[in-house]
PDB file of N, CA and C in Angstrom:
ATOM      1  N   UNK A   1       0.845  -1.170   0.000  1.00  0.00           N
ATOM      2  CA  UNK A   1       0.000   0.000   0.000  1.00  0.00           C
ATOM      3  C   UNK A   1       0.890   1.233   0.000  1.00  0.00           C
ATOM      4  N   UNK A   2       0.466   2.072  -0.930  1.00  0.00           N
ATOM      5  CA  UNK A   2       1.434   3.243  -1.029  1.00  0.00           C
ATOM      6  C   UNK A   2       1.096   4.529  -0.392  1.00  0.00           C
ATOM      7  N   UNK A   3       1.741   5.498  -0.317  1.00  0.00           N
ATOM      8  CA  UNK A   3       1.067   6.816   0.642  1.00  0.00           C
ATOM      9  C   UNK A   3      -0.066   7.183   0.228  1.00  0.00           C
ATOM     10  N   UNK A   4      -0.510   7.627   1.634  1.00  0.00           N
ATOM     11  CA  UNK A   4      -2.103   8.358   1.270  1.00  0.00           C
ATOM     12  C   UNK A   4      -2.533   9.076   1.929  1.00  0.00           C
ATOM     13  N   UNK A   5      -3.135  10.517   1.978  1.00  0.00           N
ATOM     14  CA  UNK A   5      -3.577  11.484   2.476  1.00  0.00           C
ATOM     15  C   UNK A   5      -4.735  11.253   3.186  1.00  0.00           C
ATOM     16  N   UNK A   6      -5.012  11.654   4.528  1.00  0.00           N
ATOM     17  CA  UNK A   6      -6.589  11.829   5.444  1.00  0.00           C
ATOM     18  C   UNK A   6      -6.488  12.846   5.483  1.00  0.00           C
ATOM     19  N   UNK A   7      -7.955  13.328   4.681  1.00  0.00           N
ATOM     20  CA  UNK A   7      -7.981  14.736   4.701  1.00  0.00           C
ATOM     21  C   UNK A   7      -9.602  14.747   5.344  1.00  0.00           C
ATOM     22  N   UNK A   8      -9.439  15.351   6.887  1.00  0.00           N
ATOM     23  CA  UNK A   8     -10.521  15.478   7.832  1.00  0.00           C
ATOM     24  C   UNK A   8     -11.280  17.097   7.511  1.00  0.00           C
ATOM     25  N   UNK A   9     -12.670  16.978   7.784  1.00  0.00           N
ATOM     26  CA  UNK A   9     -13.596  18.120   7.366  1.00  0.00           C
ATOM     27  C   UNK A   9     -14.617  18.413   8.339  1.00  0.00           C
ATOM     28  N   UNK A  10     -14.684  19.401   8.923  1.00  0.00           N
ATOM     29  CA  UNK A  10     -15.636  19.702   9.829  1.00  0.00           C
ATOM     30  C   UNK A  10     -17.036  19.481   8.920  1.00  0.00           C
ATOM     31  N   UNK A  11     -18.073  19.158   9.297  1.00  0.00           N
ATOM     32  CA  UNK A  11     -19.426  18.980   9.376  1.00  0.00           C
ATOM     33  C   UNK A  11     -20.166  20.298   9.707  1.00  0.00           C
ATOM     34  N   UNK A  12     -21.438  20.805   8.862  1.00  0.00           N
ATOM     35  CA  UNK A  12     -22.478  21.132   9.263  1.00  0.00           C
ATOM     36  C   UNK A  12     -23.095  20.966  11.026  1.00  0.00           C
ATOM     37  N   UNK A  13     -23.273  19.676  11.092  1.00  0.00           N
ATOM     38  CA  UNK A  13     -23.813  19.092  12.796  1.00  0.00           C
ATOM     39  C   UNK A  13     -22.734  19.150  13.322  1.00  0.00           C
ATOM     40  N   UNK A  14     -21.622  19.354  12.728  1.00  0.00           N
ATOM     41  CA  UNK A  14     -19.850  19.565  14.246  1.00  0.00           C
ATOM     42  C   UNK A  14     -19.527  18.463  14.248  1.00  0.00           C
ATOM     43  N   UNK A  15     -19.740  17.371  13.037  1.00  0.00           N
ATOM     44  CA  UNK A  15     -19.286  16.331  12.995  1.00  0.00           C
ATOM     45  C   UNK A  15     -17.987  16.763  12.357  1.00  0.00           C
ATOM     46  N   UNK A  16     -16.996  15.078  12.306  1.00  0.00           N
ATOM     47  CA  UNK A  16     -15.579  15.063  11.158  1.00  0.00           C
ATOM     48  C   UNK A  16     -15.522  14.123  10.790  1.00  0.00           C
ATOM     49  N   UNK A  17     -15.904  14.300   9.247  1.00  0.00           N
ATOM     50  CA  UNK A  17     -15.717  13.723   7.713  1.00  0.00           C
ATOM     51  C   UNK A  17     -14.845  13.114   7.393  1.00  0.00           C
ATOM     52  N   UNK A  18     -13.662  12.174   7.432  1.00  0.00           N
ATOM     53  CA  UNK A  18     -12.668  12.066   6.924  1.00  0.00           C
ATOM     54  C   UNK A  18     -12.669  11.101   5.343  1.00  0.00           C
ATOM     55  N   UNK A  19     -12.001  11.926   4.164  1.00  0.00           N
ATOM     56  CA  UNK A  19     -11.620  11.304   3.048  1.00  0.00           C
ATOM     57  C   UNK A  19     -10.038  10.926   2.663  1.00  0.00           C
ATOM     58  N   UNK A  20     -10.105   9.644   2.376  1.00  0.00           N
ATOM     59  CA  UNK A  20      -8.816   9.251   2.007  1.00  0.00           C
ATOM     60  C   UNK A  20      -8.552   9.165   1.165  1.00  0.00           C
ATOM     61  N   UNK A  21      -7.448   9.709   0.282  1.00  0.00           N
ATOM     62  CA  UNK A  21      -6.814  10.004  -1.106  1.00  0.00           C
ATOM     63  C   UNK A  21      -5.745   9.372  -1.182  1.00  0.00           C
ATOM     64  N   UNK A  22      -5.733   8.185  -2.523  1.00  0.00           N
ATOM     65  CA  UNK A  22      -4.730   6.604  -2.497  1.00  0.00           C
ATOM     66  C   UNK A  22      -3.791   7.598  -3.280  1.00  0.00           C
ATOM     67  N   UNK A  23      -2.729   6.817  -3.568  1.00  0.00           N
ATOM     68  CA  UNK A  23      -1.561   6.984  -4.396  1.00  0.00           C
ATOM     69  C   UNK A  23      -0.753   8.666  -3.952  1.00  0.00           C
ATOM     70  N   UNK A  24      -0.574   9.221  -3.056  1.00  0.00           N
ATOM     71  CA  UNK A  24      -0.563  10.392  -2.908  1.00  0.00           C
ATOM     72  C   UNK A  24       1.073  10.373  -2.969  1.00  0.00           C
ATOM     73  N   UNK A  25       1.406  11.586  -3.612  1.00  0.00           N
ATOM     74  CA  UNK A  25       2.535  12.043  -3.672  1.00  0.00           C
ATOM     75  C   UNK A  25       3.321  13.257  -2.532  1.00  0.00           C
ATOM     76  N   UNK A  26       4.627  12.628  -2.180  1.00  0.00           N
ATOM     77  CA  UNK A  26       4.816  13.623  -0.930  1.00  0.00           C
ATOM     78  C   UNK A  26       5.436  14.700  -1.323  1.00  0.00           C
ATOM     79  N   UNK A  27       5.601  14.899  -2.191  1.00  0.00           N
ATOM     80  CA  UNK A  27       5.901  16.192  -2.700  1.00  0.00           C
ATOM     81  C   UNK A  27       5.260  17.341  -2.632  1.00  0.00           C
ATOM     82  N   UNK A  28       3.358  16.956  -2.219  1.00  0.00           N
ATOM     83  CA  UNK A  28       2.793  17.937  -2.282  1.00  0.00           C
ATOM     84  C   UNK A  28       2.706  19.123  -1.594  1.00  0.00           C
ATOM     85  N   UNK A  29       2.362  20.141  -1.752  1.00  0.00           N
ATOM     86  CA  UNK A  29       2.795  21.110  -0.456  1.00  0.00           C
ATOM     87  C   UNK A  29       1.676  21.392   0.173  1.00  0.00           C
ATOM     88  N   UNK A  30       1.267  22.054   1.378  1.00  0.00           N
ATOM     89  CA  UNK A  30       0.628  22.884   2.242  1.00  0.00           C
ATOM     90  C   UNK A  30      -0.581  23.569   1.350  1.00  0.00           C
ATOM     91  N   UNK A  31       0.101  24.220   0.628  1.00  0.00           N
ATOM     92  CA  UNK A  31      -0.825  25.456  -0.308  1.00  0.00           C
ATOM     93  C   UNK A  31      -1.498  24.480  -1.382  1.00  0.00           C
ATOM     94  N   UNK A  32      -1.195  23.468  -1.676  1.00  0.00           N
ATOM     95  CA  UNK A  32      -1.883  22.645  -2.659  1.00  0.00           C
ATOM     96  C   UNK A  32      -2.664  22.202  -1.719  1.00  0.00           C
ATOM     97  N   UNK A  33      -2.841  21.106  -0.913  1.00  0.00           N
ATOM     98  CA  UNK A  33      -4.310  20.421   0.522  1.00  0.00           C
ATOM     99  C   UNK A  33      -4.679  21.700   0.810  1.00  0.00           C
ATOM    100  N   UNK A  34      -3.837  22.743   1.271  1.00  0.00           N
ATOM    101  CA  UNK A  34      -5.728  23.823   1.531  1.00  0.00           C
ATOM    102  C   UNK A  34      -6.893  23.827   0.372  1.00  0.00           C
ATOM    103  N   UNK A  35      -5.718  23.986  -0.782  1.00  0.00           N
ATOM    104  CA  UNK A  35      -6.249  24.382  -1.768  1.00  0.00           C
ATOM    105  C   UNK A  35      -7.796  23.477  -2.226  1.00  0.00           C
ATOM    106  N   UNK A  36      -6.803  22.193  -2.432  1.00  0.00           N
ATOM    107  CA  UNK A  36      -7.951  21.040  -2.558  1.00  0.00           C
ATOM    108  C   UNK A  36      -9.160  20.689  -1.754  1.00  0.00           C
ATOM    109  N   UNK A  37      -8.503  21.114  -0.549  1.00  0.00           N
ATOM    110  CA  UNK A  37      -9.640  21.093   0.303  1.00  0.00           C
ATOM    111  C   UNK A  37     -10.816  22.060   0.510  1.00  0.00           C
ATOM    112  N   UNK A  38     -10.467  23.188   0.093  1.00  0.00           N
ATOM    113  CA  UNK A  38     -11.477  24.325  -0.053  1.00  0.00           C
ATOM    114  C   UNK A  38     -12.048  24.055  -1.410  1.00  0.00           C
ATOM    115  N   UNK A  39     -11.548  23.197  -2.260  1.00  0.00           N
ATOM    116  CA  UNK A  39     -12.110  22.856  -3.918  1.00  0.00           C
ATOM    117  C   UNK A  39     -12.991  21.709  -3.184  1.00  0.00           C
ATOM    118  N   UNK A  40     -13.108  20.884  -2.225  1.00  0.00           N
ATOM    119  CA  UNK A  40     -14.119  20.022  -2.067  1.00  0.00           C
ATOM    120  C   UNK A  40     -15.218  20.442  -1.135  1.00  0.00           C
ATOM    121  N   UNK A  41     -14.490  21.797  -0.105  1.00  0.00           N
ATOM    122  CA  UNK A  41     -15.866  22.470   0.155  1.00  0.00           C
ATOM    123  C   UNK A  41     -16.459  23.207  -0.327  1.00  0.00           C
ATOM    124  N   UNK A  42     -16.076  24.085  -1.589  1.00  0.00           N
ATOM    125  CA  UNK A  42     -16.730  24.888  -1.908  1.00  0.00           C
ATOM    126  C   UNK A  42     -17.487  24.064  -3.215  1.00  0.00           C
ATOM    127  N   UNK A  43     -17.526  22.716  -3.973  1.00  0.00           N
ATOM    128  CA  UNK A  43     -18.257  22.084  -4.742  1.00  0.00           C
ATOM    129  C   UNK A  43     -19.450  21.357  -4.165  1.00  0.00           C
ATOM    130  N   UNK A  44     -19.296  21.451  -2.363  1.00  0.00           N
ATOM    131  CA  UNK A  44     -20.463  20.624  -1.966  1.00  0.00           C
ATOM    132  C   UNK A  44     -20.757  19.535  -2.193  1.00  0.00           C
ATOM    133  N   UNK A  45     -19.612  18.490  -3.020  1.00  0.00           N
ATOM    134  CA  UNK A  45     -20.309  17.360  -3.362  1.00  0.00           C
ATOM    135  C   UNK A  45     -20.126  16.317  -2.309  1.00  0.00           C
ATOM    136  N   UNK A  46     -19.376  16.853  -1.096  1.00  0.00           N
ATOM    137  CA  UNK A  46     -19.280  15.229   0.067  1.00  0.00           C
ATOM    138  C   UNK A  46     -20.009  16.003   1.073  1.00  0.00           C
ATOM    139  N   UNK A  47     -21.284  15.134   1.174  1.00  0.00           N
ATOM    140  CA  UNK A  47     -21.729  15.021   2.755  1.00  0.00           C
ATOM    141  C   UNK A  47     -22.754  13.244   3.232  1.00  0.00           C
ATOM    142  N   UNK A  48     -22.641  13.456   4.400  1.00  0.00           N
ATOM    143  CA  UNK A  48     -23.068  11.609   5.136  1.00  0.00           C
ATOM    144  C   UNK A  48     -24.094  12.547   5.997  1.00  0.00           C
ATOM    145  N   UNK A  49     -24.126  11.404   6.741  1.00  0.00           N
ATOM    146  CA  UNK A  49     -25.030  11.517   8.172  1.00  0.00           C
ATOM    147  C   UNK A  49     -24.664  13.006   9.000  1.00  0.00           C
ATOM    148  N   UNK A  50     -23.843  13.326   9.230  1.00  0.00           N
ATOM    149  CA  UNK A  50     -23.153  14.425   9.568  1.00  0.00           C
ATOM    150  C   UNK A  50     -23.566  15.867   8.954  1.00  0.00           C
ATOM    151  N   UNK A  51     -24.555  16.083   7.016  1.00  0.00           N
ATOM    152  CA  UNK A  51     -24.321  16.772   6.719  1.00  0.00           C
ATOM    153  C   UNK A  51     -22.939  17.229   5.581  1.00  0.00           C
ATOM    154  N   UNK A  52     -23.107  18.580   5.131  1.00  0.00           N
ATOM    155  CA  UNK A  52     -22.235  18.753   4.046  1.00  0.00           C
ATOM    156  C   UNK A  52     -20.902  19.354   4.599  1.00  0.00           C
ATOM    157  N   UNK A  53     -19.658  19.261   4.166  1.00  0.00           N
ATOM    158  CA  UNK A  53     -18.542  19.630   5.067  1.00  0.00           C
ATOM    159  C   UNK A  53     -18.608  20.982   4.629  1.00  0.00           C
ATOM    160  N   UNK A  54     -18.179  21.760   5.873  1.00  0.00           N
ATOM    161  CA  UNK A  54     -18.224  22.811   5.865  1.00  0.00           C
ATOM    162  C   UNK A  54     -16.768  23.882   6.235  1.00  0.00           C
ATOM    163  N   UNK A  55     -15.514  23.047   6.606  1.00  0.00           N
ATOM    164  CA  UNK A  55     -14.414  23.536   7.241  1.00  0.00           C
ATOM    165  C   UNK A  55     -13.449  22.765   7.146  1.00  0.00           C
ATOM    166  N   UNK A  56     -12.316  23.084   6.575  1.00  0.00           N
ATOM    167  CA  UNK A  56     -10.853  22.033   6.916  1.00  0.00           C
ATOM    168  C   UNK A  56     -10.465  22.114   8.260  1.00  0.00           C
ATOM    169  N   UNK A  57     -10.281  20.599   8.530  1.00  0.00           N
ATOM    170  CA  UNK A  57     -10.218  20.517  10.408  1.00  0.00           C
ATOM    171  C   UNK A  57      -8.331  19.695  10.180  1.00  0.00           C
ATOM    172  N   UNK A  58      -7.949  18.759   9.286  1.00  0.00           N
ATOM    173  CA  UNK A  58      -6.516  18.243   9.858  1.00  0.00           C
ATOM    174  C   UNK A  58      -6.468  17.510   8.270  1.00  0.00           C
ATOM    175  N   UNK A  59      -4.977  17.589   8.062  1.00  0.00           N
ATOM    176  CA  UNK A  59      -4.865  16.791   6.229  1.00  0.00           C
ATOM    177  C   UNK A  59      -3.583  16.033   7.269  1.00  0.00           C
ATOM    178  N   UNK A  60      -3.161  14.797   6.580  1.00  0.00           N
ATOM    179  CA  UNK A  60      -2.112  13.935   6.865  1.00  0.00           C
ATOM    180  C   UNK A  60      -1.550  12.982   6.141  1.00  0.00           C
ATOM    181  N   UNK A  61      -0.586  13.086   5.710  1.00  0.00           N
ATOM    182  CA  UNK A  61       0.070  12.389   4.991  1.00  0.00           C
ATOM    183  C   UNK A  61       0.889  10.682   5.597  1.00  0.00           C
ATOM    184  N   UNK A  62       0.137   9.684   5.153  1.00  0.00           N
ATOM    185  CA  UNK A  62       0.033   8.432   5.624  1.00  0.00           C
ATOM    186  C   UNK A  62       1.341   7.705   4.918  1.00  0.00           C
ATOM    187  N   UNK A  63       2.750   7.254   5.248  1.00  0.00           N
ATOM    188  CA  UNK A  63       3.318   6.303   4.594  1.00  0.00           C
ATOM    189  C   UNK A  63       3.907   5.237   5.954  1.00  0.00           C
ATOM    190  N   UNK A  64       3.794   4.053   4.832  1.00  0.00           N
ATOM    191  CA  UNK A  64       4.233   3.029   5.223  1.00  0.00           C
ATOM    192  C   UNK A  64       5.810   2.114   5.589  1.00  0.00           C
ATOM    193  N   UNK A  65       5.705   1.871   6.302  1.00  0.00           N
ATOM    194  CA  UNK A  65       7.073   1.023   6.074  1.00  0.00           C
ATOM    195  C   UNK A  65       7.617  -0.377   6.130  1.00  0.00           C
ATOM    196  N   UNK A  66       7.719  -1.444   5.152  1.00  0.00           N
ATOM    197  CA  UNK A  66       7.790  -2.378   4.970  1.00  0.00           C
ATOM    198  C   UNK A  66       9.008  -3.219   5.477  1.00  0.00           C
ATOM    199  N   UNK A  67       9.526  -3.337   6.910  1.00  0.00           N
ATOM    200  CA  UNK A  67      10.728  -4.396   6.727  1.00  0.00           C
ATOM    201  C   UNK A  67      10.098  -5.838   6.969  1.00  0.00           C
ATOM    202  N   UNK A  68      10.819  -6.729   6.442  1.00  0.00           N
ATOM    203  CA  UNK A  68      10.748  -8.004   5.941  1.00  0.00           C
ATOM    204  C   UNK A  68      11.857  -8.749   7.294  1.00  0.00           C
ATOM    205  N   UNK A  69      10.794  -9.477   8.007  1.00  0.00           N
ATOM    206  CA  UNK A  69      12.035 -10.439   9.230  1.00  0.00           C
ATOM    207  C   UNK A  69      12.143 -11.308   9.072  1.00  0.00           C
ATOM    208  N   UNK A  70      12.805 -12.174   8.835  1.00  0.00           N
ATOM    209  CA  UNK A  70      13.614 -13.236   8.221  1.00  0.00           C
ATOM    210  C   UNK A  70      12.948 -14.243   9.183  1.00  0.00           C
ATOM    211  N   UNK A  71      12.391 -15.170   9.172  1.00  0.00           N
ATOM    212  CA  UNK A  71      11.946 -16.539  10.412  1.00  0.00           C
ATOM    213  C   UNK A  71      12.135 -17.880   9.700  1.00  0.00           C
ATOM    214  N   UNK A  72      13.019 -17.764   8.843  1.00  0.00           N
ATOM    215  CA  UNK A  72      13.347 -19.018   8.436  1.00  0.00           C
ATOM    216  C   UNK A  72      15.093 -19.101   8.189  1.00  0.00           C
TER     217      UNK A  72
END
């Protein structure tokens, strides 16, 4: 599994939304996730039980690390 962004969203009801974005590149900067993230609140198209997101609350950049232990 390769890196991936949680990008958390305040709620309408004061709930938090979280969407996860696969394949993410760490190169990205700061000013690009606000950016994106104000492009998914201001299109309105994600809301659940909670309502439509209304606020960027926390973005995080998820990687993994694979060592391999030898048991044979």
């Amino acid at each position: 599994m390769g890196p991936h962004f949680l990008l958390s969203f305040g709620t309408a009801s004061g709930r938090t939304r979280t969407l996860r974005v696969n394949n993410a590149s760490d190169t990205v900067t700061d000013t690009l996730v606000r950016s994106a993230m104000d492009a998914v609140i201001t299109s309105q198209a994600v809301a659940g039980t909670g309502g439509r997101v209304e606020s960027r609350r926390r973005a995080i950049l998820v990687t993994t690390q694979v060592t391999p232990i030898p048991v044979v």
